[in-house]
N, C-alpha and C. Protein backbone atom coordinates (compact mmCIF):
# COMPACT_ATOMS: atom_id res chain seq x y z
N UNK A 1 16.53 5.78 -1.00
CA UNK A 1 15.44 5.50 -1.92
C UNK A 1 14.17 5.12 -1.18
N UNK A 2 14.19 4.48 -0.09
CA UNK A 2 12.92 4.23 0.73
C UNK A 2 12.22 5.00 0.80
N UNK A 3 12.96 6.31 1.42
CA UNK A 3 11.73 7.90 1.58
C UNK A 3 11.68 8.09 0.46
N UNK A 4 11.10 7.67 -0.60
CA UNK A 4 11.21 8.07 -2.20
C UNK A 4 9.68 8.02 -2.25
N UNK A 5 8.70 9.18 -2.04
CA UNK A 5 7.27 9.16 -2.62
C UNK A 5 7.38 9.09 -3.88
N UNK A 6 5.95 8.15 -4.11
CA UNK A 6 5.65 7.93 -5.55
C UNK A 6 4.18 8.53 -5.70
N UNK A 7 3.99 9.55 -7.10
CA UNK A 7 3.05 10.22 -7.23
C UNK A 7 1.75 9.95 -7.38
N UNK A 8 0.88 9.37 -7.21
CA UNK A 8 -0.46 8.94 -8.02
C UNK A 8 -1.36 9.83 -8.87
N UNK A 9 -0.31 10.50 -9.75
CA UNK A 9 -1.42 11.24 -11.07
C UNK A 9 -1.59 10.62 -12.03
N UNK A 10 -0.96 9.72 -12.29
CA UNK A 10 -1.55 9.19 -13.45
C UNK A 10 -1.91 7.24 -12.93
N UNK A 11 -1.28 7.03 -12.31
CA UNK A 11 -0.94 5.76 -11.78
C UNK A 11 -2.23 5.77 -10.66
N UNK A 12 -3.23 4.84 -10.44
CA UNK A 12 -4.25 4.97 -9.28
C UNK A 12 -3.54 3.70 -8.21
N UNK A 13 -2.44 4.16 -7.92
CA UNK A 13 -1.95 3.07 -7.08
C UNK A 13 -3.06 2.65 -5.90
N UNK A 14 -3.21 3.38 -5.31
CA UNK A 14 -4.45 3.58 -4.05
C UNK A 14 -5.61 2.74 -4.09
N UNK A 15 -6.18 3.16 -5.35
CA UNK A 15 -7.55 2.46 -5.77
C UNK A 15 -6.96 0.72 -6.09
N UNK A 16 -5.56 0.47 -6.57
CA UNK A 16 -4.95 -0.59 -6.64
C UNK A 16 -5.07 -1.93 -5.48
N UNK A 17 -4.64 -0.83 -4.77
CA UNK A 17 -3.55 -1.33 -3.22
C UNK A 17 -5.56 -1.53 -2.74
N UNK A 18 -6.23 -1.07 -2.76
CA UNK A 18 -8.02 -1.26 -1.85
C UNK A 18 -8.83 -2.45 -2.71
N UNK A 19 -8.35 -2.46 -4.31
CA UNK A 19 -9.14 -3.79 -5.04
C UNK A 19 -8.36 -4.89 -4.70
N UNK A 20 -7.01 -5.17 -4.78
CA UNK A 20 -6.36 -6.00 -4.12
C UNK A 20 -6.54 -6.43 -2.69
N UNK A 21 -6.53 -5.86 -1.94
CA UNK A 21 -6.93 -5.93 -0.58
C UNK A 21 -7.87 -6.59 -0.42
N UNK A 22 -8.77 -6.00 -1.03
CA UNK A 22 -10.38 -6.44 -0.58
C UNK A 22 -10.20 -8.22 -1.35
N UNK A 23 -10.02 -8.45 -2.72
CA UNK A 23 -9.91 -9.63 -3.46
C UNK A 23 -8.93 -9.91 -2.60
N UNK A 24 -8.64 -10.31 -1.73
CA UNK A 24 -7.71 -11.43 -0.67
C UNK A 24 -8.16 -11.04 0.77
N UNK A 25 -9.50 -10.36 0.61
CA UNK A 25 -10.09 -10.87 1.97
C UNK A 25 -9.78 -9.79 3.16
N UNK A 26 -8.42 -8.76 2.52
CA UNK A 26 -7.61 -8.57 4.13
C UNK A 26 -8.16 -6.86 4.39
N UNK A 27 -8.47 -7.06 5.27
CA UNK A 27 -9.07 -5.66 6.20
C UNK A 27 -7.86 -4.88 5.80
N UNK A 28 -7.97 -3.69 6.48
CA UNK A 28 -6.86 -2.36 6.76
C UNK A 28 -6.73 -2.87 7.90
N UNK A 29 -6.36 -3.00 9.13
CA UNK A 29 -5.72 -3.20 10.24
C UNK A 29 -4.43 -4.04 9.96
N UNK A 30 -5.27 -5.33 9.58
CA UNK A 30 -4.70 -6.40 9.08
C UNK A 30 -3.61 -6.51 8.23
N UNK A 31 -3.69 -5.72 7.21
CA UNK A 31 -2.67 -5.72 6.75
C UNK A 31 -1.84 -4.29 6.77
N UNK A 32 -2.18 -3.77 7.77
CA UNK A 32 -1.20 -3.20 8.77
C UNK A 32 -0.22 -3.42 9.57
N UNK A 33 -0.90 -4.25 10.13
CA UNK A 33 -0.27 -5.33 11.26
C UNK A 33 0.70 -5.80 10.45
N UNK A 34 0.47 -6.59 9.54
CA UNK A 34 1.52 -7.63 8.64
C UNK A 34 2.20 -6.54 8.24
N UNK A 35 2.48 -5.47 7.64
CA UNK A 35 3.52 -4.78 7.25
C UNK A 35 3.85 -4.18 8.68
N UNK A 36 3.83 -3.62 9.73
CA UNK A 36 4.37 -3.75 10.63
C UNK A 36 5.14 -4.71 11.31
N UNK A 37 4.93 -5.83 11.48
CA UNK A 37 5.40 -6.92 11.72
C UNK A 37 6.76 -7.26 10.81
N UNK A 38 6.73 -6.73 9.81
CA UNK A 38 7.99 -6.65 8.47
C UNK A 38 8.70 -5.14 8.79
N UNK A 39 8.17 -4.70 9.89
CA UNK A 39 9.18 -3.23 10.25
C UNK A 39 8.73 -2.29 9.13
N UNK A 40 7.89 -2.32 8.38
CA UNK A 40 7.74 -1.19 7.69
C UNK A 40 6.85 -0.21 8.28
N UNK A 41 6.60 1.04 8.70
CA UNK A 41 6.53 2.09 9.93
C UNK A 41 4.69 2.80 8.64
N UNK A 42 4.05 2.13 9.56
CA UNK A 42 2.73 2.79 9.06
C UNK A 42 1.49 2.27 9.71
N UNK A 43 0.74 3.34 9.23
CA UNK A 43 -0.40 3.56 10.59
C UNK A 43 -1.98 3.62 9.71
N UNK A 44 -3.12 3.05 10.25
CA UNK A 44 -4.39 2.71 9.46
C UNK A 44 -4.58 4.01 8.68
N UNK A 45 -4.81 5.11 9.69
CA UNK A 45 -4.84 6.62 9.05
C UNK A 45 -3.99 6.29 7.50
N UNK A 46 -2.81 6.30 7.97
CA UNK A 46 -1.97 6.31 6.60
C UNK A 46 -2.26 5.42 5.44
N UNK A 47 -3.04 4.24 6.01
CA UNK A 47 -3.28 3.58 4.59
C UNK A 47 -4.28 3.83 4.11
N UNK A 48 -5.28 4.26 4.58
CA UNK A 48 -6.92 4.85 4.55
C UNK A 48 -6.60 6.21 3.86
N UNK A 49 -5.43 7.10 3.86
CA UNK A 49 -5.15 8.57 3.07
C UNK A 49 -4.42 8.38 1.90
N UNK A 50 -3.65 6.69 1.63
CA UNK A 50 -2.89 6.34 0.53
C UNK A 50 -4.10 5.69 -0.60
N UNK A 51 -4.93 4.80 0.12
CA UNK A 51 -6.20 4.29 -0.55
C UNK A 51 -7.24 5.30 -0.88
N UNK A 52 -6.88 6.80 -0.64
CA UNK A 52 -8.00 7.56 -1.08
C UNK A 52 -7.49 8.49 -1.80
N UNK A 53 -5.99 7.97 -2.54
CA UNK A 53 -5.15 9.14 -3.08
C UNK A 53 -5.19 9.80 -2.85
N UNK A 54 -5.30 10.63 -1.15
CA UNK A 54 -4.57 11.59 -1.28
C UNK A 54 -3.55 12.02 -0.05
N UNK A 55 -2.46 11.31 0.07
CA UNK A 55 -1.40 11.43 0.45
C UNK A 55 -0.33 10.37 -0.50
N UNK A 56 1.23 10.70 -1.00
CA UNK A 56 1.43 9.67 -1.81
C UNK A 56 2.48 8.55 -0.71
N UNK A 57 2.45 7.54 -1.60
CA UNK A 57 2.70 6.37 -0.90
C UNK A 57 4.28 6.37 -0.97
N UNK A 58 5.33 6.53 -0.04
CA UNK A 58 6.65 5.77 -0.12
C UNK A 58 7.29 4.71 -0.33
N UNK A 59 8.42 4.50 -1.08
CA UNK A 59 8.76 3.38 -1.81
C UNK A 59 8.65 2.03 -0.69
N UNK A 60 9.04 2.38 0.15
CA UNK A 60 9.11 1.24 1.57
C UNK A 60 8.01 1.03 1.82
N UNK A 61 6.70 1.66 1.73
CA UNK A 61 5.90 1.33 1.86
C UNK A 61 4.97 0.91 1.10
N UNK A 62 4.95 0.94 -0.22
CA UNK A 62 4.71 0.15 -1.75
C UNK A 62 5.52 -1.47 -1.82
N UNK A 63 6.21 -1.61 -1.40
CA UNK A 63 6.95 -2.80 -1.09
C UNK A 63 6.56 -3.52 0.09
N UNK A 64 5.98 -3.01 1.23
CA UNK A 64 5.37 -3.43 2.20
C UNK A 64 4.59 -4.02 1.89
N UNK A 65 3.62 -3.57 1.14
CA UNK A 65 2.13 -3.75 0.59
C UNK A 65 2.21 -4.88 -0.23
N UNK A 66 3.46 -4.55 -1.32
CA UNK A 66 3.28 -6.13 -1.98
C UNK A 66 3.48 -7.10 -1.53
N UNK A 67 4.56 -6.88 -0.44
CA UNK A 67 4.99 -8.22 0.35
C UNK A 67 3.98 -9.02 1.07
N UNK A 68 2.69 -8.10 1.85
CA UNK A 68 1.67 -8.47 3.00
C UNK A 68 0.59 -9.04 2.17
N UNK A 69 0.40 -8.12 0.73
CA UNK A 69 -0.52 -9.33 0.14
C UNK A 69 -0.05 -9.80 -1.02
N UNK A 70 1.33 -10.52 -1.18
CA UNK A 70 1.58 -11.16 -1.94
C UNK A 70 0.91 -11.22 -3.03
N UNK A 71 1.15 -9.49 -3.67
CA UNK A 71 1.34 -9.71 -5.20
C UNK A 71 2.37 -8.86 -5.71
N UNK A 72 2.17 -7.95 -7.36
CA UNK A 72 3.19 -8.24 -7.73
C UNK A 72 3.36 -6.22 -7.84
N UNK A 73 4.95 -5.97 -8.42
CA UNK A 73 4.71 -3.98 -8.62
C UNK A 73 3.86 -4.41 -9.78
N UNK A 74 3.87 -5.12 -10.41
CA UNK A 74 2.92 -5.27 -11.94
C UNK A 74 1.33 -4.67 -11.57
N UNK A 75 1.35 -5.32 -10.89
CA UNK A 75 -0.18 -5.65 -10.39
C UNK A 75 -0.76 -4.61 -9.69
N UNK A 76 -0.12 -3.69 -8.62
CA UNK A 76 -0.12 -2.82 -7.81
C UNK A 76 -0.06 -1.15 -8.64
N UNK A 77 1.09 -1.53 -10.07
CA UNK A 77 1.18 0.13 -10.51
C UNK A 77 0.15 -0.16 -11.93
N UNK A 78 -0.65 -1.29 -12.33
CA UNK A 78 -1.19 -0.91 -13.93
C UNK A 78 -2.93 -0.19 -13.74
């Protein structure tokens, strides 16, 4: 289920995962680093092509994201 892409056509996860981000302050490196540091396998490129919808995001790595900025799937998929 980890390698499980999730689509963003209807869902703007991306645009999600960059208003969140920014409202807690945390750069793209940064919270790169922190999901690296949690072993989840991703690279600035990759979050910079997930935040611009257009590459889709993997389940392991949607979980990464909530974990590094502590919020919620609520919050991340509405």
């Amino acid at each position: 289920m980890d390698g499980q892409k999730i689509k963003q056509d209807e869902i703007h996860i991306g645009q999600n995962i960059r208003r969140i981000r920014l409202e807690k302050g945390v750069g793209q490196t940064e919270l790169v680093r922190r999901m690296q540091l949690e072993g989840v396998s991703i690279t600035r490129e990759t979050l910079v092509k997930i935040e611009r919808e257009t590459q889709h995001i993997q389940a392991v790595q949607l979980r990464g994201i909530r974990d590094a900025l502590g919020t919620t799937y609520e919050e991340l998929l509405r």
